[in-house]
PDB file of N, CA and C in Angstrom:
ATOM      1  N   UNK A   1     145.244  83.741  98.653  1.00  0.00           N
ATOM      2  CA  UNK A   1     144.962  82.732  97.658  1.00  0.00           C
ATOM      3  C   UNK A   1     143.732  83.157  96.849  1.00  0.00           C
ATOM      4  N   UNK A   2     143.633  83.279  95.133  1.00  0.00           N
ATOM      5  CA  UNK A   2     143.123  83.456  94.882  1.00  0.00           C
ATOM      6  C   UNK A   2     142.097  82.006  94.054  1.00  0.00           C
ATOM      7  N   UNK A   3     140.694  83.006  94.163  1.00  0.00           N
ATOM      8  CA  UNK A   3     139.799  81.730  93.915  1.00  0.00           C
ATOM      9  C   UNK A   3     139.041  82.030  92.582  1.00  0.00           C
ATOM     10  N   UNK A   4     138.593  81.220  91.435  1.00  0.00           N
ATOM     11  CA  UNK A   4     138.356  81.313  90.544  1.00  0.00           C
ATOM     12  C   UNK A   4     136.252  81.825  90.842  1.00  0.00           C
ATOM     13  N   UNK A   5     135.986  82.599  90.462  1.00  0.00           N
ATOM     14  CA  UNK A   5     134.902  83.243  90.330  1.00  0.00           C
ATOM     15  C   UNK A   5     133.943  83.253  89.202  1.00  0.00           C
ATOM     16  N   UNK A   6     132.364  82.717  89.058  1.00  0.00           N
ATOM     17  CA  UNK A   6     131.823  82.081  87.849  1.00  0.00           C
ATOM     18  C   UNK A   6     130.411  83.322  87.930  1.00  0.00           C
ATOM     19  N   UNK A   7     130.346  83.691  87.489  1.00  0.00           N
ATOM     20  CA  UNK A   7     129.044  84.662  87.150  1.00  0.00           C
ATOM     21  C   UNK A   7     128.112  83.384  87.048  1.00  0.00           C
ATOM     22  N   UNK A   8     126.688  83.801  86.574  1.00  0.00           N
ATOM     23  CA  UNK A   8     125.331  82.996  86.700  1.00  0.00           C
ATOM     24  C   UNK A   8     126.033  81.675  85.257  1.00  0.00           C
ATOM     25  N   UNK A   9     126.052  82.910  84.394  1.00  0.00           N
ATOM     26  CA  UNK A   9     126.119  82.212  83.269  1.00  0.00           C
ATOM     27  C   UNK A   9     127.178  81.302  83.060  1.00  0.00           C
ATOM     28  N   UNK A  10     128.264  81.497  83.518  1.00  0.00           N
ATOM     29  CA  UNK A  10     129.463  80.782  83.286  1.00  0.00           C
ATOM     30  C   UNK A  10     129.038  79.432  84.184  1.00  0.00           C
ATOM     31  N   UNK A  11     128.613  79.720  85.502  1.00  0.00           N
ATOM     32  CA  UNK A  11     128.387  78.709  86.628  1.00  0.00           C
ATOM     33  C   UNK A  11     127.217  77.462  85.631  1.00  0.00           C
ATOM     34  N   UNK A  12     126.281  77.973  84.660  1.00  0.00           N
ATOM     35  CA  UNK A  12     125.469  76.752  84.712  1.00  0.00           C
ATOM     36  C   UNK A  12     126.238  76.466  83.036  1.00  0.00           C
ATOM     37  N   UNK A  13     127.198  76.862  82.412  1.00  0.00           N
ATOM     38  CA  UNK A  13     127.584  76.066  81.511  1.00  0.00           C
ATOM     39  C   UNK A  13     128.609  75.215  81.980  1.00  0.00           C
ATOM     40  N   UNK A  14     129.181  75.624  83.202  1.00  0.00           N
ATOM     41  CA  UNK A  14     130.267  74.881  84.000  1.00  0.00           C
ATOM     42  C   UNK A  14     129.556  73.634  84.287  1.00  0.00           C
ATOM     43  N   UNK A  15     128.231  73.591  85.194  1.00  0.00           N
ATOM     44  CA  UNK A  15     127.944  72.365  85.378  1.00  0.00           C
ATOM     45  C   UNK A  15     126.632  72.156  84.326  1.00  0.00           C
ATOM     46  N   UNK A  16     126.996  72.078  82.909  1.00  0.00           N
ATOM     47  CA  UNK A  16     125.847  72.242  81.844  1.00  0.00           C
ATOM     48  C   UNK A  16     124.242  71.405  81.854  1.00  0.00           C
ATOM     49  N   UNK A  17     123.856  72.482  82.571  1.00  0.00           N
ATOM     50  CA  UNK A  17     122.916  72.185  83.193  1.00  0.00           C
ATOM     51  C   UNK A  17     121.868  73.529  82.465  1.00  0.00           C
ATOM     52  N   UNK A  18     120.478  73.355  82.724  1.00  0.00           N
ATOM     53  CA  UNK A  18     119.444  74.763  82.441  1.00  0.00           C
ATOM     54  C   UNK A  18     119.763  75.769  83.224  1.00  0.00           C
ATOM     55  N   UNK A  19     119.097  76.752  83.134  1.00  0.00           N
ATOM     56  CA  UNK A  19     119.242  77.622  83.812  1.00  0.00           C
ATOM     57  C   UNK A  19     117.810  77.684  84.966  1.00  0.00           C
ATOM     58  N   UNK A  20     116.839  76.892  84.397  1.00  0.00           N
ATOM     59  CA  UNK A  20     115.611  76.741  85.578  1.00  0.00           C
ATOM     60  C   UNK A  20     116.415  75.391  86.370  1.00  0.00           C
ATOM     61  N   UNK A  21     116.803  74.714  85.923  1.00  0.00           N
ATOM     62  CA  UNK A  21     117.483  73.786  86.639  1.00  0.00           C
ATOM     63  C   UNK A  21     118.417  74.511  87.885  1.00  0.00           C
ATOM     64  N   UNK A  22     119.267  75.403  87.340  1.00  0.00           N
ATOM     65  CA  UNK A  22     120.144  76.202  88.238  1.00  0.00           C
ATOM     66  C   UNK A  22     119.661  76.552  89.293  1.00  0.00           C
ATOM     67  N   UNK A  23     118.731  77.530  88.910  1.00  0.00           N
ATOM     68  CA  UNK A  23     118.107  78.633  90.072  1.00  0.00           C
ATOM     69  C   UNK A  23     117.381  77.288  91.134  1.00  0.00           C
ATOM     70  N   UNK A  24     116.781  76.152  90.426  1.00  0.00           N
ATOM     71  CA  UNK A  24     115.915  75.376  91.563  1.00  0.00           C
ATOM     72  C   UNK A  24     116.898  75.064  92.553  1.00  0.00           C
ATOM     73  N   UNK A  25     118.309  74.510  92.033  1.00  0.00           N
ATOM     74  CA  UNK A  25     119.181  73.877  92.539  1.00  0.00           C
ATOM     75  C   UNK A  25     119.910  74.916  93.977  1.00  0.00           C
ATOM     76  N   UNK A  26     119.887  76.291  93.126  1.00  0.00           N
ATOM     77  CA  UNK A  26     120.357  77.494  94.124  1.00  0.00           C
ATOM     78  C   UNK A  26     119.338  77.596  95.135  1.00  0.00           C
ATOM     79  N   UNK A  27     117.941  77.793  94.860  1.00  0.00           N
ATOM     80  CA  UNK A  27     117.161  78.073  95.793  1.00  0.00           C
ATOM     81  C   UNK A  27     117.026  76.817  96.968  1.00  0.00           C
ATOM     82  N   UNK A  28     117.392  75.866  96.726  1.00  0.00           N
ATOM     83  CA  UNK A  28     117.459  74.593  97.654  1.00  0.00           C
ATOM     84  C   UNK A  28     118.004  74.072  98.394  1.00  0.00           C
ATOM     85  N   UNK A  29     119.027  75.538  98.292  1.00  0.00           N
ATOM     86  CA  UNK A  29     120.582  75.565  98.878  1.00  0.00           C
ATOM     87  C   UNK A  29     121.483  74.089  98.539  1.00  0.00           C
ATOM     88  N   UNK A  30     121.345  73.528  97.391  1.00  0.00           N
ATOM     89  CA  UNK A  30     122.235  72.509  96.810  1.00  0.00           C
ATOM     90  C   UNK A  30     123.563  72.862  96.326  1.00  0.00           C
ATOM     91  N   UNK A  31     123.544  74.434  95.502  1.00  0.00           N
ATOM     92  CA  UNK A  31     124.467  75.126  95.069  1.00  0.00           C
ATOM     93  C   UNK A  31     124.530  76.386  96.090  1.00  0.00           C
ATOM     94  N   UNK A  32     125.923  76.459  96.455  1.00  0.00           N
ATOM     95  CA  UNK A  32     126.265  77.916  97.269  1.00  0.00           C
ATOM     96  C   UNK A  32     126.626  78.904  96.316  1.00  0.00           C
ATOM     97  N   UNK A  33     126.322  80.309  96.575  1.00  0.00           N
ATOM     98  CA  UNK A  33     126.214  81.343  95.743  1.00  0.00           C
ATOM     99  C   UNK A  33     126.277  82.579  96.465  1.00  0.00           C
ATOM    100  N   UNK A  34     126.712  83.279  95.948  1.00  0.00           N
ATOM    101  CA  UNK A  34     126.784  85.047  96.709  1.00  0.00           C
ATOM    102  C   UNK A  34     126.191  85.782  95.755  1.00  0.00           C
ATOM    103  N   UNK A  35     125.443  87.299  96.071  1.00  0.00           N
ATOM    104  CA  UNK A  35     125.163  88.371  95.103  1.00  0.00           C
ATOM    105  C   UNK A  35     126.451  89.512  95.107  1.00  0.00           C
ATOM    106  N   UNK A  36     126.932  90.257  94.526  1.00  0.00           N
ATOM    107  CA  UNK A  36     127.368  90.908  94.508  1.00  0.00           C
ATOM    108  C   UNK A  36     126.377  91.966  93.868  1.00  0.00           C
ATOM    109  N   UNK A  37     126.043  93.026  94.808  1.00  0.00           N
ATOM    110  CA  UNK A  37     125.205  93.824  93.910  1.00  0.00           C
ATOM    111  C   UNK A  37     123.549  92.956  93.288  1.00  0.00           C
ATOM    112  N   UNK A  38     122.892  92.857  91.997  1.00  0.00           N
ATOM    113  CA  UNK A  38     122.078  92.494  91.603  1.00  0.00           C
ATOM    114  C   UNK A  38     122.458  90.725  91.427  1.00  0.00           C
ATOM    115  N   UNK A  39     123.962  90.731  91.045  1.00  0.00           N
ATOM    116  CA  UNK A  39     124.313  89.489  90.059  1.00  0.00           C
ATOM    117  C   UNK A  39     124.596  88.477  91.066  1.00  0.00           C
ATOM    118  N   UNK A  40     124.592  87.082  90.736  1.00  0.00           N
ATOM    119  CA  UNK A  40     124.884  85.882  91.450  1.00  0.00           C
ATOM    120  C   UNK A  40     126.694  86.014  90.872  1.00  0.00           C
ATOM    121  N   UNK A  41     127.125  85.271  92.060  1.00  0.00           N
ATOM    122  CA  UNK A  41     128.365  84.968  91.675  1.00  0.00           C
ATOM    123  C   UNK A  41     128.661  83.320  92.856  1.00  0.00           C
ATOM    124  N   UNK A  42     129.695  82.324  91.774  1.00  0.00           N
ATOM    125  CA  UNK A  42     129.917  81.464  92.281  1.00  0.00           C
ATOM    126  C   UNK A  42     131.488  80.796  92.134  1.00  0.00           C
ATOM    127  N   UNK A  43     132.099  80.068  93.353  1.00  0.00           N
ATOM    128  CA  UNK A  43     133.487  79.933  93.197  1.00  0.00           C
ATOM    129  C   UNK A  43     133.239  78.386  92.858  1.00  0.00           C
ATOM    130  N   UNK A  44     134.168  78.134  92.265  1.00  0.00           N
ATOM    131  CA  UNK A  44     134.658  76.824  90.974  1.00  0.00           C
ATOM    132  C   UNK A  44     134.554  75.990  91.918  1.00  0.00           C
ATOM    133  N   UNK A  45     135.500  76.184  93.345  1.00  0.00           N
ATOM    134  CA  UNK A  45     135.492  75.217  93.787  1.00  0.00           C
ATOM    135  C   UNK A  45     133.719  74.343  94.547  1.00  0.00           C
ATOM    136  N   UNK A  46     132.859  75.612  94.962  1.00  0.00           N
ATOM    137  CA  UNK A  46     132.257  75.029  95.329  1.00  0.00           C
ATOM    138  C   UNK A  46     131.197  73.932  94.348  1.00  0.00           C
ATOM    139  N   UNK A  47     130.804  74.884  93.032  1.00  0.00           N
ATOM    140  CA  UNK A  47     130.676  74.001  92.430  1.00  0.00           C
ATOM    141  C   UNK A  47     131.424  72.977  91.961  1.00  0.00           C
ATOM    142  N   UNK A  48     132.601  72.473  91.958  1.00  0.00           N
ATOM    143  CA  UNK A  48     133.125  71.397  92.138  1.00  0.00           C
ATOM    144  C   UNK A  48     132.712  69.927  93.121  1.00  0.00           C
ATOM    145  N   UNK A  49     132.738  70.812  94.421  1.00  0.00           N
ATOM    146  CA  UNK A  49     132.107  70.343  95.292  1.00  0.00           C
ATOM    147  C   UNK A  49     130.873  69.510  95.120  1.00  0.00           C
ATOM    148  N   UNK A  50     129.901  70.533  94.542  1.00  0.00           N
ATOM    149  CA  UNK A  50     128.762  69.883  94.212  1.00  0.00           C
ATOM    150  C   UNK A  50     128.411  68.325  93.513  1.00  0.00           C
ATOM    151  N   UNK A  51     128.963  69.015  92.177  1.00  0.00           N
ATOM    152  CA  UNK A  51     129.268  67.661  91.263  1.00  0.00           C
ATOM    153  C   UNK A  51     130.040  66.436  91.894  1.00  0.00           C
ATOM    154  N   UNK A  52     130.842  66.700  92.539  1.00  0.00           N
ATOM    155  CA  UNK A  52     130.835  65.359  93.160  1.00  0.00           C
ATOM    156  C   UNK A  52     130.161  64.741  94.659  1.00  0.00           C
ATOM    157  N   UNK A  53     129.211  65.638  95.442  1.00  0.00           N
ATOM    158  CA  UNK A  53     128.188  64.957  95.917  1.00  0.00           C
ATOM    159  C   UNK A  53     127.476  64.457  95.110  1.00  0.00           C
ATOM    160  N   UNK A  54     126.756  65.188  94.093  1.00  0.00           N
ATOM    161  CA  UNK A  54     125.460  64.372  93.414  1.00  0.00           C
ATOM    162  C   UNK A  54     126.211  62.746  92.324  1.00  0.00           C
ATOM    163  N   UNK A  55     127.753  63.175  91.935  1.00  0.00           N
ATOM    164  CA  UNK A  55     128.106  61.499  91.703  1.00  0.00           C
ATOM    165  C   UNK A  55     127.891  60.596  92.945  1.00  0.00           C
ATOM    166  N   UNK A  56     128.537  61.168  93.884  1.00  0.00           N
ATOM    167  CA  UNK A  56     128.402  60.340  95.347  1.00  0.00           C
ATOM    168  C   UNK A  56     127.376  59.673  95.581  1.00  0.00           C
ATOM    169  N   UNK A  57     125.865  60.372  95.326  1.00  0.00           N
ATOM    170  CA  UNK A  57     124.573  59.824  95.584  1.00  0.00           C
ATOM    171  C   UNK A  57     123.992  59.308  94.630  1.00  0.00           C
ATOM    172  N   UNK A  58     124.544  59.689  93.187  1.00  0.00           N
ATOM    173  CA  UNK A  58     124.042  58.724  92.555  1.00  0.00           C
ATOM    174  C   UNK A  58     124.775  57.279  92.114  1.00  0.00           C
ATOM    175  N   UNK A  59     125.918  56.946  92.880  1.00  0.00           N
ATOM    176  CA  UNK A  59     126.214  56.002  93.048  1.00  0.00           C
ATOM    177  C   UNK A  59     125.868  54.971  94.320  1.00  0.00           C
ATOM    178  N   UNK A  60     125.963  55.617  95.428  1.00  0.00           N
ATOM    179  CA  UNK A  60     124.510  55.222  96.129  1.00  0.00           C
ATOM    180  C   UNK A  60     123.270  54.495  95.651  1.00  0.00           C
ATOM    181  N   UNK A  61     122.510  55.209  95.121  1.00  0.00           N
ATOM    182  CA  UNK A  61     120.753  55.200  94.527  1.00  0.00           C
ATOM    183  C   UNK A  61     121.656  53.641  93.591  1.00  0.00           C
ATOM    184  N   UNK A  62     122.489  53.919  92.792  1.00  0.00           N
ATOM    185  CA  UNK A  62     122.439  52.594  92.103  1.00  0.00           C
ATOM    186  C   UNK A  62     122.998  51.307  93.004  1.00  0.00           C
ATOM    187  N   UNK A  63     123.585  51.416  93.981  1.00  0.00           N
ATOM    188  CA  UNK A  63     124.450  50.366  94.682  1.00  0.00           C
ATOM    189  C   UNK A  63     123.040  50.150  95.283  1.00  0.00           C
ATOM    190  N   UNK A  64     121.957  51.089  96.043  1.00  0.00           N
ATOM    191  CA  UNK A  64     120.228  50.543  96.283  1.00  0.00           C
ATOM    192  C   UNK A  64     119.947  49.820  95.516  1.00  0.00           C
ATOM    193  N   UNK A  65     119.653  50.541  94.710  1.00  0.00           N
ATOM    194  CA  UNK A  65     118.664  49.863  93.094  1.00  0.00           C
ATOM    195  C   UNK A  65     119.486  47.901  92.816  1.00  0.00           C
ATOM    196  N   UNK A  66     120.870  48.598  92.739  1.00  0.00           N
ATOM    197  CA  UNK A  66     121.058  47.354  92.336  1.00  0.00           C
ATOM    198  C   UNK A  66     120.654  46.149  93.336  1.00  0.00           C
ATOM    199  N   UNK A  67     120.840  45.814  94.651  1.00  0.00           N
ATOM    200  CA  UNK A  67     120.430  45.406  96.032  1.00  0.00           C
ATOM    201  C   UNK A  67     118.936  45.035  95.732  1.00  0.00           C
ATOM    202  N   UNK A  68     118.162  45.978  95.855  1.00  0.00           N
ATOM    203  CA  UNK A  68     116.888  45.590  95.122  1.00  0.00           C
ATOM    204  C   UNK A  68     116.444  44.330  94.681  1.00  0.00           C
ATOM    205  N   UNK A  69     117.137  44.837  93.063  1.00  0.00           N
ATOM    206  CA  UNK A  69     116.945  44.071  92.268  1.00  0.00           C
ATOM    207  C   UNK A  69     117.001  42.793  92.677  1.00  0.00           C
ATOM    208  N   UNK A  70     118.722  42.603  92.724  1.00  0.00           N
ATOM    209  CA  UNK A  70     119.014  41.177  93.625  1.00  0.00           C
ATOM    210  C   UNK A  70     117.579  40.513  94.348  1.00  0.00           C
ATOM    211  N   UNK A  71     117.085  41.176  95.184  1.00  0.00           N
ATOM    212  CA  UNK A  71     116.361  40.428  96.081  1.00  0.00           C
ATOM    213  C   UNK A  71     115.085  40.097  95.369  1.00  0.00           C
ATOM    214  N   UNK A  72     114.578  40.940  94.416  1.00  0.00           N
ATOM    215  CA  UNK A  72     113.263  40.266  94.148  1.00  0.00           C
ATOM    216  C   UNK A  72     113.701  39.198  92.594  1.00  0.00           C
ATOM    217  N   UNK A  73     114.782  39.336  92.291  1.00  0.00           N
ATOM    218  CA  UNK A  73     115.413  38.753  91.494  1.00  0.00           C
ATOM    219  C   UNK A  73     114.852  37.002  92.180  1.00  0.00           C
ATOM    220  N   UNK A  74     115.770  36.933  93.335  1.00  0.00           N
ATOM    221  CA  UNK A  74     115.591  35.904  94.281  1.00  0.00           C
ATOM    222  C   UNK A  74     114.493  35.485  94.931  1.00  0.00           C
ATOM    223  N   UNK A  75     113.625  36.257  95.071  1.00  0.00           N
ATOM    224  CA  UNK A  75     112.029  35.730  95.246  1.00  0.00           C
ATOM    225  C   UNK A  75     111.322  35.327  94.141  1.00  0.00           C
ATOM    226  N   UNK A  76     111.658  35.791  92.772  1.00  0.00           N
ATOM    227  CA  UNK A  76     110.928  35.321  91.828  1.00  0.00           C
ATOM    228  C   UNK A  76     111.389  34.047  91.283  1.00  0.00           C
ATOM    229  N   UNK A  77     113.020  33.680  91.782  1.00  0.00           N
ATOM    230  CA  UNK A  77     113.357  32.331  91.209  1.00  0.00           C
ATOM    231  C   UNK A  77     113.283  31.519  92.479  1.00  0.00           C
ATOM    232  N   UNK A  78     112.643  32.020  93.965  1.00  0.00           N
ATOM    233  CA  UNK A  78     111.900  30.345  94.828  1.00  0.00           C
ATOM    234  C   UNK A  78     110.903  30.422  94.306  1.00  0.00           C
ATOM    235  N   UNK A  79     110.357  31.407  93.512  1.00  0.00           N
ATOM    236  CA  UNK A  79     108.022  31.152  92.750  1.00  0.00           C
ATOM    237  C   UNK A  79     108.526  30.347  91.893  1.00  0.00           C
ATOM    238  N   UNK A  80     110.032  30.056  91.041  1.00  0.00           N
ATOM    239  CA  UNK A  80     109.887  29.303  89.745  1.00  0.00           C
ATOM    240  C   UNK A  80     109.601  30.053  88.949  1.00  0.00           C
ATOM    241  N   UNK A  81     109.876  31.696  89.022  1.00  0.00           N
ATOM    242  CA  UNK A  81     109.759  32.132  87.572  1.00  0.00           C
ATOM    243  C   UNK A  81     110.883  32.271  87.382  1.00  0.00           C
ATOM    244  N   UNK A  82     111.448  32.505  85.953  1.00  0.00           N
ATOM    245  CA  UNK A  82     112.779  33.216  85.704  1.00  0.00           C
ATOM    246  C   UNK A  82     112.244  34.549  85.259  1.00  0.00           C
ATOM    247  N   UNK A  83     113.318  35.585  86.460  1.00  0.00           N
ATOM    248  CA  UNK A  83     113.319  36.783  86.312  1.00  0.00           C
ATOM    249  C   UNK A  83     113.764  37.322  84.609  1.00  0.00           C
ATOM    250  N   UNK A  84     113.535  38.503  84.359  1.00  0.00           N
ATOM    251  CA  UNK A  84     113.762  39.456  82.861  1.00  0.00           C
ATOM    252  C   UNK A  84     115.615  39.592  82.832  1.00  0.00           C
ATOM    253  N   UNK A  85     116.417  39.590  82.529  1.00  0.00           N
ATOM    254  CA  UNK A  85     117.244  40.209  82.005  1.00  0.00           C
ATOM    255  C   UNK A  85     117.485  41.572  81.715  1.00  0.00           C
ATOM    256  N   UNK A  86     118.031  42.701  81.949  1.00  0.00           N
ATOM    257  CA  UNK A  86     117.671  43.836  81.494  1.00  0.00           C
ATOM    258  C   UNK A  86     119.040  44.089  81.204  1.00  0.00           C
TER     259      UNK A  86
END
Protein backbone atom coordinates (compact mmCIF):
# COMPACT_ATOMS: atom_id res chain seq x y z
CA UNK A 1 0.00 0.00 0.00
CA UNK A 2 1.19 3.01 -1.06
CA UNK A 3 1.34 6.22 1.10
CA UNK A 4 1.28 9.73 -0.04
CA UNK A 5 4.68 11.50 0.94
CA UNK A 6 4.97 15.54 1.70
CA UNK A 7 8.50 17.10 1.67
CA UNK A 8 8.99 20.14 4.36
CA UNK A 9 7.44 22.43 2.04
CA UNK A 10 4.49 20.73 0.75
CA UNK A 11 3.77 19.43 4.55
CA UNK A 12 3.39 23.16 5.96
CA UNK A 13 1.26 24.43 2.95
CA UNK A 14 -0.80 21.23 3.55
CA UNK A 15 -1.50 22.28 7.02
CA UNK A 16 -1.00 26.24 6.02
CA UNK A 17 0.68 27.04 8.66
CA UNK A 18 4.56 29.06 9.00
CA UNK A 19 7.26 27.42 8.65
CA UNK A 20 8.66 28.55 12.36
CA UNK A 21 5.35 27.38 13.35
CA UNK A 22 6.21 23.93 11.67
CA UNK A 23 9.57 23.18 12.91
CA UNK A 24 8.19 24.25 16.73
CA UNK A 25 5.35 21.91 16.14
CA UNK A 26 8.00 19.07 14.76
CA UNK A 27 10.39 19.63 17.46
CA UNK A 28 7.57 18.96 20.15
CA UNK A 29 6.92 15.88 18.63
CA UNK A 30 3.20 17.20 17.76
CA UNK A 31 3.98 16.46 14.07
CA UNK A 32 5.69 12.99 13.10
CA UNK A 33 8.39 13.28 10.51
CA UNK A 34 11.34 11.25 9.04
CA UNK A 35 14.76 12.58 7.37
CA UNK A 36 15.65 11.02 4.47
CA UNK A 37 19.15 12.04 3.97
CA UNK A 38 19.35 16.02 4.96
CA UNK A 39 15.44 16.58 4.06
CA UNK A 40 12.30 16.12 6.34
CA UNK A 41 9.74 14.06 4.86
CA UNK A 42 6.07 13.56 6.01
CA UNK A 43 3.04 11.09 5.22
CA UNK A 44 -0.50 12.83 4.56
CA UNK A 45 -1.89 10.64 6.66
CA UNK A 46 -0.14 11.52 9.67
CA UNK A 47 -0.58 14.92 9.21
CA UNK A 48 -4.09 14.31 8.81
CA UNK A 49 -4.01 12.85 11.97
CA UNK A 50 -2.79 15.82 13.46
CA UNK A 51 -5.33 18.29 12.30
CA UNK A 52 -7.82 16.51 13.71
CA UNK A 53 -6.39 16.18 17.26
CA UNK A 54 -5.80 19.87 17.52
CA UNK A 55 -9.84 20.27 16.21
CA UNK A 56 -10.46 17.67 18.96
CA UNK A 57 -8.86 19.97 21.62
CA UNK A 58 -9.93 22.84 20.49
CA UNK A 59 -13.28 21.84 20.82
CA UNK A 60 -12.62 20.79 24.21
CA UNK A 61 -10.89 24.29 25.40
CA UNK A 62 -14.30 25.75 24.06
CA UNK A 63 -16.87 23.16 25.61
CA UNK A 64 -14.29 24.51 29.07
CA UNK A 65 -14.48 28.02 28.24
CA UNK A 66 -17.95 27.77 27.53
CA UNK A 67 -18.75 25.90 31.23
CA UNK A 68 -16.86 28.70 32.65
CA UNK A 69 -18.56 31.19 31.48
CA UNK A 70 -21.89 29.66 32.52
CA UNK A 71 -20.79 29.64 36.04
CA UNK A 72 -19.57 33.03 36.70
CA UNK A 73 -22.34 34.08 34.42
CA UNK A 74 -24.44 32.63 37.48
CA UNK A 75 -22.59 34.14 40.30
CA UNK A 76 -22.83 37.47 38.92
CA UNK A 77 -26.70 37.22 38.51
CA UNK A 78 -27.10 35.92 42.67
CA UNK A 79 -24.68 39.64 43.23
CA UNK A 80 -27.63 41.22 41.05
CA UNK A 81 -25.48 42.19 38.36
CA UNK A 82 -26.42 41.45 34.85
CA UNK A 83 -23.62 39.75 33.22
CA UNK A 84 -22.08 41.36 29.44
CA UNK A 85 -23.39 39.67 26.47
CA UNK A 86 -20.64 38.85 24.16
Amino acid sequence: MEQDILNFEEATAFLKTSKPTFYRWLHEGKVKGFKVGREWRFYKSDLITFIESTDKEKQELIKDLKTVNEHFKKRLMEKGIKPLEL
